[in-house]
Every structure is written in C-alpha cells, then in structure tokens.
Protein backbone atom coordinates (compact mmCIF):
# COMPACT_ATOMS: atom_id res chain seq x y z
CA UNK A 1 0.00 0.00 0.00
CA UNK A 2 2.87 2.27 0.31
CA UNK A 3 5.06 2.03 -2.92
CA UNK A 4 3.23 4.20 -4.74
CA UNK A 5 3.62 6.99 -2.54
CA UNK A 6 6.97 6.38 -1.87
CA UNK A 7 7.84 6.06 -5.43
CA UNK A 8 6.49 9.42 -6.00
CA UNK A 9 8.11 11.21 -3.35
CA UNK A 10 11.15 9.57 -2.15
CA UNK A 11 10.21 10.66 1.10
CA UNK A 12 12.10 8.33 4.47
CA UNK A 13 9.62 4.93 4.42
CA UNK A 14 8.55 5.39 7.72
CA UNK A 15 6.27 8.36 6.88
CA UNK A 16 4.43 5.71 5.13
CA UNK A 17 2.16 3.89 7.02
CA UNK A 18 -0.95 3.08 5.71
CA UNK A 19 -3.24 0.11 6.29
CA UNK A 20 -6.34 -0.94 4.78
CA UNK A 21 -9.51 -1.38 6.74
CA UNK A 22 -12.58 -3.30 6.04
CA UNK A 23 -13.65 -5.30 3.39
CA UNK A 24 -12.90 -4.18 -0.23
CA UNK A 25 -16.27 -4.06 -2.30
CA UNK A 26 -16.20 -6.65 -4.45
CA UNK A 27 -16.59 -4.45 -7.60
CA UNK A 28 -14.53 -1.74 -8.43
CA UNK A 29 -16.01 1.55 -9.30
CA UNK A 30 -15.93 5.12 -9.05
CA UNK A 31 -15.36 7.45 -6.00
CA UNK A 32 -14.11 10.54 -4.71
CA UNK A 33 -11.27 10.91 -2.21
CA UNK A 34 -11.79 14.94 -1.16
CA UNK A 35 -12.68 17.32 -3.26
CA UNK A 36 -10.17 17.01 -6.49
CA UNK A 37 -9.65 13.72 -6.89
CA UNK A 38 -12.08 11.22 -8.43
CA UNK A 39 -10.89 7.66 -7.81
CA UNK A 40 -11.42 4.29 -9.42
CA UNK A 41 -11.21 1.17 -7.26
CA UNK A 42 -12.50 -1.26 -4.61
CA UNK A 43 -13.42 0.63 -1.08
CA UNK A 44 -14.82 -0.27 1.77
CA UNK A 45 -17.32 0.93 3.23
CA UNK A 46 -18.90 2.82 1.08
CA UNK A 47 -20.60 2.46 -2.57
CA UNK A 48 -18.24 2.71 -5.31
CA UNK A 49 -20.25 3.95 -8.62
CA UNK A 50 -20.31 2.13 -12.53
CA UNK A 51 -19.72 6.01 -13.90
CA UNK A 52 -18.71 8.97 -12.79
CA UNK A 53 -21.68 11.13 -11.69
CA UNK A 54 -22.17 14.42 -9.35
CA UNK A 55 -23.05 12.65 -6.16
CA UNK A 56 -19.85 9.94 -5.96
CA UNK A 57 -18.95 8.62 -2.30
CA UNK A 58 -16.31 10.67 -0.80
CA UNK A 59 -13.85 8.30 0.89
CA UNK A 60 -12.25 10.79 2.88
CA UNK A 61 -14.73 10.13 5.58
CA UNK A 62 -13.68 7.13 6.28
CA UNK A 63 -10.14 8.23 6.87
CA UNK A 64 -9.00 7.64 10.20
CA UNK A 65 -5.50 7.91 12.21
CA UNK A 66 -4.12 5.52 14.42
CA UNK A 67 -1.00 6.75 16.01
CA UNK A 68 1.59 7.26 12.94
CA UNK A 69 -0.73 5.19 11.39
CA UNK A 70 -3.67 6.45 8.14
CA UNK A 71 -6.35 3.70 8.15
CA UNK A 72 -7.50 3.91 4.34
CA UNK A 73 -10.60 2.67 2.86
CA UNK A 74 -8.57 1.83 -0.09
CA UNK A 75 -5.92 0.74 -1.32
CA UNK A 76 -3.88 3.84 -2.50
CA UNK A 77 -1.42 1.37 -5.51
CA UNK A 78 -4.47 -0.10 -6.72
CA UNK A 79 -6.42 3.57 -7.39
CA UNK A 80 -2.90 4.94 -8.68
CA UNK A 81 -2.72 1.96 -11.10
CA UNK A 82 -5.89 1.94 -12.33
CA UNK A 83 -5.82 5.77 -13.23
CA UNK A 84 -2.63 5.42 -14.59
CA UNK A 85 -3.25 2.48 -16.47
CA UNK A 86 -6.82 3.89 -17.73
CA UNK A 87 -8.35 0.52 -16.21
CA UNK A 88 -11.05 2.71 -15.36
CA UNK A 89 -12.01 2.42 -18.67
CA UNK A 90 -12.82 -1.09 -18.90
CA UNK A 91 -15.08 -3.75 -17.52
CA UNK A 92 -14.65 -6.33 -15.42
CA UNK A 93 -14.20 -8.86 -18.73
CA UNK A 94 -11.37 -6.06 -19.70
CA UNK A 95 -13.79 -4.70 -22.98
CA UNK A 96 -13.77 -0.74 -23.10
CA UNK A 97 -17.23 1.30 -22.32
CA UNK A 98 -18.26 2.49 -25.05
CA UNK A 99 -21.20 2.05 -27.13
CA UNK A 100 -21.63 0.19 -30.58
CA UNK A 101 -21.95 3.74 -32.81
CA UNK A 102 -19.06 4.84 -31.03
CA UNK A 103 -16.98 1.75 -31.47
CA UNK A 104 -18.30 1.43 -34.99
CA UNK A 105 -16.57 5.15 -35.49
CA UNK A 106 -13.63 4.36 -33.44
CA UNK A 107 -12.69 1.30 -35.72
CA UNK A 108 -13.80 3.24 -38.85
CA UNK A 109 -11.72 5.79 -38.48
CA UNK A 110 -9.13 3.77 -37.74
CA UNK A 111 -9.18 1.99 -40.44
CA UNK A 112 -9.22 4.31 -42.96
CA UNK A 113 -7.04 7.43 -41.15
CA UNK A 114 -3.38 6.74 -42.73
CA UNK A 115 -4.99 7.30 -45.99
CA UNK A 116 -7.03 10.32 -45.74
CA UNK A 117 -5.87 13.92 -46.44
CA UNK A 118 -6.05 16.14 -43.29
CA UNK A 119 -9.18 18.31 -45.37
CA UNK A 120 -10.87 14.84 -44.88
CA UNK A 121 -9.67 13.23 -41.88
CA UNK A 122 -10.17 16.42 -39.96
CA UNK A 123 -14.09 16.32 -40.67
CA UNK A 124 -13.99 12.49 -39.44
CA UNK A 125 -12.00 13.51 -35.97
CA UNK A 126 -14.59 15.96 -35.42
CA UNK A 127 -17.49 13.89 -36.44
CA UNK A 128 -16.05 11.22 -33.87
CA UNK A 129 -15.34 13.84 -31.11
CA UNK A 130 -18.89 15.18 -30.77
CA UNK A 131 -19.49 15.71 -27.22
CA UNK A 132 -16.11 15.80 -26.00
CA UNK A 133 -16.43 19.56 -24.16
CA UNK A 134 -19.52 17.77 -22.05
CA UNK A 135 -16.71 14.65 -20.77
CA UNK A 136 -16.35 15.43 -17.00
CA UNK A 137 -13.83 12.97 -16.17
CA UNK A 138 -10.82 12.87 -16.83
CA UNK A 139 -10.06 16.45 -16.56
CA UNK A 140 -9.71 18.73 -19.52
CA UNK A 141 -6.97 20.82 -20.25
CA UNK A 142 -5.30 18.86 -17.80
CA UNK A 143 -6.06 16.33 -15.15
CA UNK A 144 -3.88 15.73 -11.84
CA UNK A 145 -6.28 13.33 -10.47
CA UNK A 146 -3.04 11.07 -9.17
CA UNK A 147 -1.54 13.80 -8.27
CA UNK A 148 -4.04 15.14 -6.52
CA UNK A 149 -4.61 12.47 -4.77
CA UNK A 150 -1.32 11.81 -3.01
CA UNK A 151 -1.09 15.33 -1.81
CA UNK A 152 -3.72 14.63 -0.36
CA UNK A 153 -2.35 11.99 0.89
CA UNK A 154 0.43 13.80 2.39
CA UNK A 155 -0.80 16.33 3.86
CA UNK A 156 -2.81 13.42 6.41
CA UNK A 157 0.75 11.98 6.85
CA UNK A 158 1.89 15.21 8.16
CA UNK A 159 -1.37 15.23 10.87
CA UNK A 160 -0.70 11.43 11.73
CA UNK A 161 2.91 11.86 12.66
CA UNK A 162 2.21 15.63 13.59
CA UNK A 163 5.12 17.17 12.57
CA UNK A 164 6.24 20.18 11.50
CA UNK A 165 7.45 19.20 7.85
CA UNK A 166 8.20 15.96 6.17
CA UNK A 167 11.50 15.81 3.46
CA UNK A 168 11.29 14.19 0.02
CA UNK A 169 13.78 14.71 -3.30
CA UNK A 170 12.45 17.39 -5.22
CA UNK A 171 10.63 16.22 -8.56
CA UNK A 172 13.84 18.10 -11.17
CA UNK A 173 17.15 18.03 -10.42
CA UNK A 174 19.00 21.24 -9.60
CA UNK A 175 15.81 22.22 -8.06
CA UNK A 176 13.77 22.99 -11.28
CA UNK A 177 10.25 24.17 -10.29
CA UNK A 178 9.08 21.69 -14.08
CA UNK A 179 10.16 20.85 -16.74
CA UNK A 180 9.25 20.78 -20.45
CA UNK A 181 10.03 18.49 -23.31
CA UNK A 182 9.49 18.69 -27.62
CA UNK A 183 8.70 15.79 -29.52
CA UNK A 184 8.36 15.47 -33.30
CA UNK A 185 6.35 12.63 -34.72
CA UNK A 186 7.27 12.49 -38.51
CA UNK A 187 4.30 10.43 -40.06
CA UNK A 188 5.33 11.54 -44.11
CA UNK A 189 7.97 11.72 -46.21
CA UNK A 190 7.05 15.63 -46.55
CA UNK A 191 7.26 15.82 -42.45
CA UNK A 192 10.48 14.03 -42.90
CA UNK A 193 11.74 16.51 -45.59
CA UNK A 194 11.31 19.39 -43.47
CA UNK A 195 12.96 18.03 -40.42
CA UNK A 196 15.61 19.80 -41.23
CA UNK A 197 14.09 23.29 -41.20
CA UNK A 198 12.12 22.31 -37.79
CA UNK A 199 15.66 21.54 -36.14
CA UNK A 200 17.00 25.46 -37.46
CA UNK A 201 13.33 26.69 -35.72
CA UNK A 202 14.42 24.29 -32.26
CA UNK A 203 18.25 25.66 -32.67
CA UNK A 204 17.00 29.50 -33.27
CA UNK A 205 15.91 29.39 -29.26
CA UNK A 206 18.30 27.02 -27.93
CA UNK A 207 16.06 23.70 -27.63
CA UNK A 208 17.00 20.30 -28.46
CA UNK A 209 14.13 18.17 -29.18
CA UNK A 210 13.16 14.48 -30.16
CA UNK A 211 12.22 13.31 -33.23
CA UNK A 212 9.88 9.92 -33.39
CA UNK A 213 10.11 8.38 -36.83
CA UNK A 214 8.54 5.60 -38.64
CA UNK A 215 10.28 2.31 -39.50
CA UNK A 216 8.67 1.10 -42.03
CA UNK A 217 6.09 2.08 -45.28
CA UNK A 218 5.79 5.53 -44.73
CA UNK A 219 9.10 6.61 -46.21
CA UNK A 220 12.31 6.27 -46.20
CA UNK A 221 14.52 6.06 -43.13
CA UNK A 222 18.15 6.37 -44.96
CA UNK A 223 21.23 6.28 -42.64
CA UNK A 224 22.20 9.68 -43.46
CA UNK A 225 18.65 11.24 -42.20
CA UNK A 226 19.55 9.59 -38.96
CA UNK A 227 22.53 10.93 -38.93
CA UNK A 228 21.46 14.45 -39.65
CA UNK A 229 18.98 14.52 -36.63
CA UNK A 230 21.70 13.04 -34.30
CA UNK A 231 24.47 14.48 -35.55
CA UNK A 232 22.69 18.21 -34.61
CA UNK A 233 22.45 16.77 -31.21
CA UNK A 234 18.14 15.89 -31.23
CA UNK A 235 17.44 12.58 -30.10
CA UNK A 236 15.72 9.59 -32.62
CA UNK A 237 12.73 7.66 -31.03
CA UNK A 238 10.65 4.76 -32.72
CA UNK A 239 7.08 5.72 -33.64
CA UNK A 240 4.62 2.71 -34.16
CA UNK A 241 5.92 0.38 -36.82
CA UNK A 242 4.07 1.36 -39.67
CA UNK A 243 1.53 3.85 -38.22
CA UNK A 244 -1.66 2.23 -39.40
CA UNK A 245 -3.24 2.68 -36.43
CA UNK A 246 -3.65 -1.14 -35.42
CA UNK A 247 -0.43 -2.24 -33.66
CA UNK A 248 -2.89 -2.55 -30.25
CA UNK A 249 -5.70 -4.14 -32.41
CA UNK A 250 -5.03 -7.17 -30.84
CA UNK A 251 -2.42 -9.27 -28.25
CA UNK A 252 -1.32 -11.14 -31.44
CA UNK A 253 -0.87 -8.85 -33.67
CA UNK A 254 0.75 -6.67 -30.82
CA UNK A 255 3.52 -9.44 -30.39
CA UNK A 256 4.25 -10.04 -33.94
CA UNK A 257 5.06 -6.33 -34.90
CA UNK A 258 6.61 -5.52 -31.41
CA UNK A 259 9.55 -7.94 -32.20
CA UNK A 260 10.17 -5.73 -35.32
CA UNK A 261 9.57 -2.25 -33.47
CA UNK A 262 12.39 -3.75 -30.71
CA UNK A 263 15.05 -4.74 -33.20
CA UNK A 264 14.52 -1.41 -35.17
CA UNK A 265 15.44 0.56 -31.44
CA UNK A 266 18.30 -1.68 -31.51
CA UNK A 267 19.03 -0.08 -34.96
CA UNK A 268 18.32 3.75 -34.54
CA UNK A 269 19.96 3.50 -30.84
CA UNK A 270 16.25 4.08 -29.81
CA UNK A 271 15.84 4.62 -25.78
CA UNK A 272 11.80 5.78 -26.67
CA UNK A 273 8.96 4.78 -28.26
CA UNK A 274 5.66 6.52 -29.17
CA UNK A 275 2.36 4.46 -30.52
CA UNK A 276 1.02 5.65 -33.80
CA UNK A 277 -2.12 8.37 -33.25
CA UNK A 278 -1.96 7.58 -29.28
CA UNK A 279 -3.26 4.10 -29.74
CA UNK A 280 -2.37 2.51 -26.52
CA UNK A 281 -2.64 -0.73 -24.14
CA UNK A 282 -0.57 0.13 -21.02
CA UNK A 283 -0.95 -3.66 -19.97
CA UNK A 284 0.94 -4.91 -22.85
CA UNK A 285 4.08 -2.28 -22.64
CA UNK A 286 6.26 -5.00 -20.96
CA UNK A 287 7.28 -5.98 -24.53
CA UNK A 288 8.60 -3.26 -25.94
CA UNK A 289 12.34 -2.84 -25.52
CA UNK A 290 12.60 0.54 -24.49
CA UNK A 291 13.58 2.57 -21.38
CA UNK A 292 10.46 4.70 -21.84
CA UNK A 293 7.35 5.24 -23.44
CA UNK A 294 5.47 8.59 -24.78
CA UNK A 295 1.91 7.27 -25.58
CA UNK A 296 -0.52 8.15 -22.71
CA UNK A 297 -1.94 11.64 -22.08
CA UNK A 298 -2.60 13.12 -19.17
CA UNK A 299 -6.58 13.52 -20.54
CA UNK A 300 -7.47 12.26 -24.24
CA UNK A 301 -10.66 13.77 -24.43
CA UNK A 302 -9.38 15.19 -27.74
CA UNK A 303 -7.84 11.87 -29.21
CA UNK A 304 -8.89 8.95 -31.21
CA UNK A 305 -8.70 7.04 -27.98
CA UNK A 306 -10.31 8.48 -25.42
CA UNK A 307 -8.99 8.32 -21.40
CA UNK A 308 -5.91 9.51 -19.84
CA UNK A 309 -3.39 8.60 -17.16
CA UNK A 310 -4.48 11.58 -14.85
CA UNK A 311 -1.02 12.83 -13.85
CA UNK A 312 1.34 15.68 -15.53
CA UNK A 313 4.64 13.63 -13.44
CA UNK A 314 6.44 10.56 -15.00
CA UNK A 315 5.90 6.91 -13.47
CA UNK A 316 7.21 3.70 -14.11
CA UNK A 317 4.72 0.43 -15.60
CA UNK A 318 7.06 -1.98 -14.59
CA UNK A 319 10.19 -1.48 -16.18
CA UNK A 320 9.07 1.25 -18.61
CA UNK A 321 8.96 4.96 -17.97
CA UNK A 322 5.74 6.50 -18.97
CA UNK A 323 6.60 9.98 -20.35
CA UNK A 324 2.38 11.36 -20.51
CA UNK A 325 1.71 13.52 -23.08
CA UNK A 326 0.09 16.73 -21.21
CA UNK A 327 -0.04 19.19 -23.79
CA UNK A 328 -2.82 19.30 -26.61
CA UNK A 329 -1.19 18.23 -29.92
CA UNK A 330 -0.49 20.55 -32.48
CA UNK A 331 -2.93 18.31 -34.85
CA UNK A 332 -5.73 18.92 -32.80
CA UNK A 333 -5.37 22.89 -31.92
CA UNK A 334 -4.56 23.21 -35.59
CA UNK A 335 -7.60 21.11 -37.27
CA UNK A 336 -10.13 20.41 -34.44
CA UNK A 337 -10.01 23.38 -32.16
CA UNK A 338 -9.15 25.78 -35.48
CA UNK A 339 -7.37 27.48 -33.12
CA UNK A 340 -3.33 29.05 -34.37
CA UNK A 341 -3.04 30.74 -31.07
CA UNK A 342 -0.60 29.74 -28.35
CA UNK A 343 -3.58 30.63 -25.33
CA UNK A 344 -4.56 27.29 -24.61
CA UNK A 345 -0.64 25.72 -24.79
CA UNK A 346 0.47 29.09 -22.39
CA UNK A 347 -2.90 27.80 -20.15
CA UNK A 348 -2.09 24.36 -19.77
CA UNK A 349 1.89 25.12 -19.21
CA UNK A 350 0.68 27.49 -16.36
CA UNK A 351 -1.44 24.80 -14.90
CA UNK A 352 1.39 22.51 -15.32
CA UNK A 353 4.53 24.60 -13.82
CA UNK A 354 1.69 25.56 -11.05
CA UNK A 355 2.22 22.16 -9.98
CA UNK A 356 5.94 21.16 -10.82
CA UNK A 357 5.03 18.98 -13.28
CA UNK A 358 5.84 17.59 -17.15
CA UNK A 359 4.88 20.30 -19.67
CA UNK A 360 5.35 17.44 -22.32
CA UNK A 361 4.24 18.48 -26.31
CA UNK A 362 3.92 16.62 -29.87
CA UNK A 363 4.30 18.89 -32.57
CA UNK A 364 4.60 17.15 -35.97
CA UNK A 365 6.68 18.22 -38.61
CA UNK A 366 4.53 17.82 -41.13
CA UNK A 367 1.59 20.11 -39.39
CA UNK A 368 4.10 23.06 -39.66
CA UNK A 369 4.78 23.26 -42.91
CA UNK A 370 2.68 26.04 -43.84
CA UNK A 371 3.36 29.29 -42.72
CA UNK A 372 0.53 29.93 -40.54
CA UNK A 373 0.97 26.85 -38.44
CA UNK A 374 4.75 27.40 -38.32
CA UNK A 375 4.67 30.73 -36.89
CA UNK A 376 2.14 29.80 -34.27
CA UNK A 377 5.19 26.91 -32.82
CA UNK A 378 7.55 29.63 -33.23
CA UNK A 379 5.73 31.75 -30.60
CA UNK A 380 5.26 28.59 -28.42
CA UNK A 381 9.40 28.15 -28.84
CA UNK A 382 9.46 31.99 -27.60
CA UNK A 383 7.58 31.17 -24.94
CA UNK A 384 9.50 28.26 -23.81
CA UNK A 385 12.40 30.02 -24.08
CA UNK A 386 11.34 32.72 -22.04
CA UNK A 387 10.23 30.42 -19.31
CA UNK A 388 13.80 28.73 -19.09
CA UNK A 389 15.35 32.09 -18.79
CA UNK A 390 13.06 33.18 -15.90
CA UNK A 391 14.06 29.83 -14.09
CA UNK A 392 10.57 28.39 -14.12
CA UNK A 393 11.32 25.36 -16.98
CA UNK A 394 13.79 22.94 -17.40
CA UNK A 395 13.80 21.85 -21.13
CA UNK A 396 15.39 18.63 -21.83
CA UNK A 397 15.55 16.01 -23.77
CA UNK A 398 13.12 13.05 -23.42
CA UNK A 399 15.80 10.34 -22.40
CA UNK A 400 17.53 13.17 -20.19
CA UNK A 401 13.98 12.95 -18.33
CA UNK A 402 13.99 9.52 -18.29
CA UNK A 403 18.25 9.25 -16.87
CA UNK A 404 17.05 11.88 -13.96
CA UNK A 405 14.08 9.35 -12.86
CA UNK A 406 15.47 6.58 -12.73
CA UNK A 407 18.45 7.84 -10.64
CA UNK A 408 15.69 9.75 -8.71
CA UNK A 409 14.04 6.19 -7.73
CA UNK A 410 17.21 5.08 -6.68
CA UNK A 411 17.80 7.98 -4.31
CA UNK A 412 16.87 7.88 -0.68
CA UNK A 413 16.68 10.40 1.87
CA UNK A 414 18.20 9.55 5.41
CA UNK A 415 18.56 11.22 8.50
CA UNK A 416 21.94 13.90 9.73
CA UNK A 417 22.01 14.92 13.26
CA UNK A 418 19.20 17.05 13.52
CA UNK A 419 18.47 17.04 9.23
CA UNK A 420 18.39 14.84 6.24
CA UNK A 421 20.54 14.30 3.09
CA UNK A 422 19.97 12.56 -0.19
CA UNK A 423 22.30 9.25 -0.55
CA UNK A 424 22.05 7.45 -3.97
CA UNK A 425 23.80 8.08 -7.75
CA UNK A 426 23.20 11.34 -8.97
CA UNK A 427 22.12 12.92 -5.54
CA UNK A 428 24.56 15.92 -6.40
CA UNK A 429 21.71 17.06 -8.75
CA UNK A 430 18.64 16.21 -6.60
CA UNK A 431 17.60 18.67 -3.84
CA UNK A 432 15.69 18.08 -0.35
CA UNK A 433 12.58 19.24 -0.38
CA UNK A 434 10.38 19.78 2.16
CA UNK A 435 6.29 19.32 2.81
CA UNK A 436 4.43 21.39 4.86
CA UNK A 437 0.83 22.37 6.49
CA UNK A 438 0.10 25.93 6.49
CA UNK A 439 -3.07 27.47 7.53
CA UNK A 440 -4.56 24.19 6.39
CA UNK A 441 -2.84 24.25 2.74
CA UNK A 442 0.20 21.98 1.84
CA UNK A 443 3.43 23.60 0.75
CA UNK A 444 6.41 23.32 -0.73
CA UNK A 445 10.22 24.64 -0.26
CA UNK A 446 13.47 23.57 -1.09
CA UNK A 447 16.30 23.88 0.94
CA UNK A 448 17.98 26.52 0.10
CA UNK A 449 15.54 28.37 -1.63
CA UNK A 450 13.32 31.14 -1.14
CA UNK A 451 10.97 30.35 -3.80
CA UNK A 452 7.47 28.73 -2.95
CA UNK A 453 7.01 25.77 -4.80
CA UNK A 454 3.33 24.95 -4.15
CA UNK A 455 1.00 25.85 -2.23
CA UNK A 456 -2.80 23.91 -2.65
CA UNK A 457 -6.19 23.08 -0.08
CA UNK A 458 -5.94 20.18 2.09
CA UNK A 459 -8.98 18.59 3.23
CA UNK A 460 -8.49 17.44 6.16
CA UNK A 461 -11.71 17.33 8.09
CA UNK A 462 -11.80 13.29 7.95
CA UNK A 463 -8.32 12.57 9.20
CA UNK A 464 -9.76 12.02 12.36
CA UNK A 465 -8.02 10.34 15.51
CA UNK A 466 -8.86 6.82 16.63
C-alpha cells in the first residue's frame, strides 16, 4: 500500500504507514477521495459507482488515524494503477465502455485514417469527437487526479505523525520548479523533408528536441537522415511500426510487430517509443524494448482514444517509464479546435509549472509546414524560451527525463544529526525538499531556496483520531 507513494516522493519509508480497513467491495467503481480527486477502485465501506456522476462517495470520511498510522478505505497502488493504467475504462471482462456507434466510429476511423488527407480526416475527428467539451472525467486541459490524490495523501501523513514538515527529493534536479520536453512525430515523407528546417526553428531558441520516426512504409529512413537529426544533437525515437493505427488491435498482432519495433530501437539507438495516433494498451508495454514510453496523455478527451493517465509527473509500468503527453497536440489545436493561437498551450503550461510537473508536447513536422501553423510553434518556442530564462522550466531532452528518474528512484533520503541528506547516484543534482501544512494548505520549499514551490487546499476534516 505504500510504494506508490513512496515512489512518487522519495520521502524516508517510515512516513508511510498506511493500512487498509474493512472489506474491499467486491466491484470496483468510481469514488471521490476529497474534493479534487475522483478515484477508481475497490473501497470499503462505502458504494463505489459504474460512472462517474455528481453525487460519488467521498472516501475521505472514512479516513482515520491511528498513532503514525492512516487507516484507508482503499488501497492507494491499486487507485494509482488503475488511473494510470486507464483501467477505469474497462469492464470487469477487460472490454472498453463504449457504445456500438461509437466503437463502430472508433474502428472506422481507424481503419481508414493513414490514408485520408487532413481536409478529410479532420471532418472524421470531429465527427467522432462530438461531445467531448460535455466529458467530466478525466479532466480537460489537464487532469492531476493522481496527483491530486497523493497530496492529499500527504498532507494526512503530516497530521498522523504531527510534525512540522516531512522531506522528500524534489521532482527536477537542480531544483527545477518543471520541466518541459518537444517531440516530433514524422508520419510523411514531406514531415520528414522538413525536419531539417524544424531543427534550425528548435536551434534558433536554444532547444533540443526528439524526433519519433517511422520504421517502415511511410518513407524512407536512410542512414544519413539519422545521422542528420543526431548528428545536430536531437534525439531519434521509434514511432509505431508502420503507423496504421492497429499495432494494439489485438495481443497477437501486438507481439508479432513488437519484435520488429524492438530490433529497429536496436538499430536507430532508440531509448523511446511513441504508438502511432496515441493508440495505446498500457498492460501490454512490458514488450517493448525501451527505457520509456510517450503514448498516454494526461486527458485524451481530444484523441482517437479516449482516457488519460491523470497525472502531468512521469511513473514507471514496470520497467518502462511513462513519459504522458500533457499538452494538446499541435494536430488537434490546428484542425479540431481551429485554433493558431498559443492561449490554450500558455494555459495548460501554467497549470502545469503551477504544480511542478511535465509540460510534455507533440508537434509534428509535417503540421508546420505552412506558414501559418509554423509561426504559431515559433511563438510557443518563444515562450518556452522565455520560461527557461526566468528559471521556471527545465527543457530537456526526453531520455535526459527519463536518466534523472530513474536515478531519482534510486535515491533515498536519510537522516543527519538534527536534518536529512539525499544518498544514492546522482544525488549531487537532486535537492531536499520539504512538505508542509500551512493554515490548512500543503506547501512546498526547497532547501535553500526562497521560492514557494506549491501551495494547494488540504482537506483534512476526515483525518480524524482513533
């Protein structure tokens, strides 16, 4: 019951003490756990719901604390893994919700995206998306439901052992307050033509970005076009294996092509992957090869597969680092929103750097050809820029993201006389943090630094004493 929550803040183990009470319901379903975070798992007591809905059992009632000890009505791994994993999104017989127009679409569209002209496809995605604005869970422009949820989390920790503050390793090393990252998934051979110019564009503001290509059918993957993006310093990721949107169709299909998409990683020196248009199965990512993986957003109200992993922070599924995708995708503000603004991008990286998370974006090569398109990433570039100068962004490369995490779940923080200090590889980056309760709100410093991290409500009305 307590990985999770040590996992995500490295915090000394024996602020973790939770133990499950009563008798799990036998179905999982949908609750609340305070105010901001909607949970999906077995409770008990309590009536877990099939969907989410306005009036959704708030397990924070049943919160009690024992000594050091939080008595939980749940079990805090399983909600985490199910959110993460979009399990919520499935039955007990592991078929998605959805009904047979919309999976008649889904499959359509499918089917016959790779060979549709944007003009066309566009009207489809649309067609398919009707509705979306009226979806109230996950949530849109961003959702923090895991998130949420562990601060919450937290902040009972810090009644139970009532103490002043409890240390963790800061989420970015050198004390970052977030961090951003730029992918570019080249899905033509004119996207793959102007790579070259989108690298100049990256260069002209100082950002190195990845670039996710194709293996196989859509064009040509010479050695020298390798060379070119690696050479300049961006980093090559594998994306799909031929993009035709049905490498998840099925477990057997899955395993076939996977071998293929593994030995081509092999060949480009591939530490990422990314599935083709977001198609995803989170259960079946122990196959691929890879140190990490870039295919679940944070909310995919927006996508051709709908759900989300309700977090803007990175976390592991098994061996793989899950990179979520928390930014809307240039395809989608461009085509579906018919929006060539930066507003919404500038209001979810505000939401995001709020909260010290991931500001993580996909903006294809082949959207930004035209000139309208391309100037609207070269104001998002600007503004990247200008976040990294004023200290609030650290841009890096996806695997740079993925080296800092992993030596970040290696880390541990022990005690020093009367402090702490940070033991493990890499711990000359990492910085101790520190967790707080202030006039009932949970905050964050850094030792060291001046700078308020985060400051949010904790409910804490149900943390009551046994």
């Amino acid at each position: 019951m307590n990985r999770t929550f040590i996992d995500y803040y490295r915090c000394p183990e024996s602020f973790a003490n939770f133990t499950l009470i009563g008798e799990p319901s036998s179905n999982p379903g949908f609750f609340r756990f305070g105010e901001n975070a909607v949970c999906y798992g077995s409770i008990s007591p309590g009536f877990p719901a099939p969907e989410v809905g306005p009036n959704l059992y708030d397990a924070l009632a049943d919160v009690a604390i024992d000594g050091p000890s939080l008595l939980l009505p749940f079990d805090p791994v399983e909600v985490t893994e199910n959110l993460r994993r979009e399990r919520y999104l499935s039955d007990p017989h592991g078929d998605r919700k959805t009904t047979s127009l919309e999976g008649a679409l889904s499959t359509a569209y499918r089917f016959v995206r790779p060979a549709l002209p944007v003009a066309v496809r566009k009207h489809l995605h649309r067609l398919y998306l009707r509705g979306w604005e009226k979806l109230s869970f996950p949530h849109w422009p961003i959702d923090r439901t895991v998130d949420n949820l562990l601060e919450t989390l937290l902040a009972l920790t810090l009644k139970a052992h009532a103490v002043d503050r409890i240390p963790f390793i800061w989420f970015w090393p050198e004390g970052a307050p977030s961090c951003a990252i730029l992918t570019h998934d080249v899905e033509t051979l004119p996207g793959r033509n102007f790579c070259s110019r989108l690298m100049d564009l990256d260069d002209s503001v100082g950002i190195k970005s990845s670039f996710q290509i194709v293996p196989e059918r859509r064009y040509a993957v010479p050695a020298s076009f390798l060379s070119s993006l690696r050479d300049r310093g961006f980093e090559i990721n594998i994306h799909d294996l031929n993009h035709d949107g049905h490498l998840f169709s099925n477990r057997e299909v899955f395993l076939r092509r996977v071998e293929r998409i593994n030995a081509y990683g092999k060949e480009f020196a591939a530490r990422g992957f990314r599935a083709g248009s977001l198609y995803r199965n989170p259960e079946w990512f122990g196959a691929l090869d890879f140190a990490y993986d870039m295919s679940l957003p944070s909310v995919a109200h927006l996508d051709p597969q709908r759900g989300g992993c309700c977090t803007v922070l990175p976390f592991f599924i098994g061996r793989v680092l899950e990179l979520p995708l928390t930014a809307t995708q240039d395809y989608t503000l461009f085509h579906i929103l018919n929006d060539y603004s930066i507003d919404l991008w500038k209001r979810q990286i505000a939401l995001i750097t709020e909260n010290h998370g991931l500001a993580s974006f996909i903006v294809h090569p082949d959207y930004v050809i035209q000139k309208r398109a391309r100037n609207t990433y070269q104001a998002l570039l600007a503004h990247l820029a200008q976040l990294r100068a004023d200290g609030i962004l650290w841009i890096a490369l996806p695997r740079d993201v993925d080296r800092w995490w992993r030596e970040r779940r290696q880390m541990s923080v022990v005690p020093e006389g009367n402090g702490w200090r940070i033991e493990g590889q890499g711990k000359e980056r990492a910085r101790l943090a520190f967790a707080t309760l202030v006039d009932g709100k949970l905050e964050f410093t850094i030792e060291g630094q001046d700078t308020l991290k985060a400051r949010r409500p904790a409910s804490l009305a149900s943390g009551r004493r046994r």
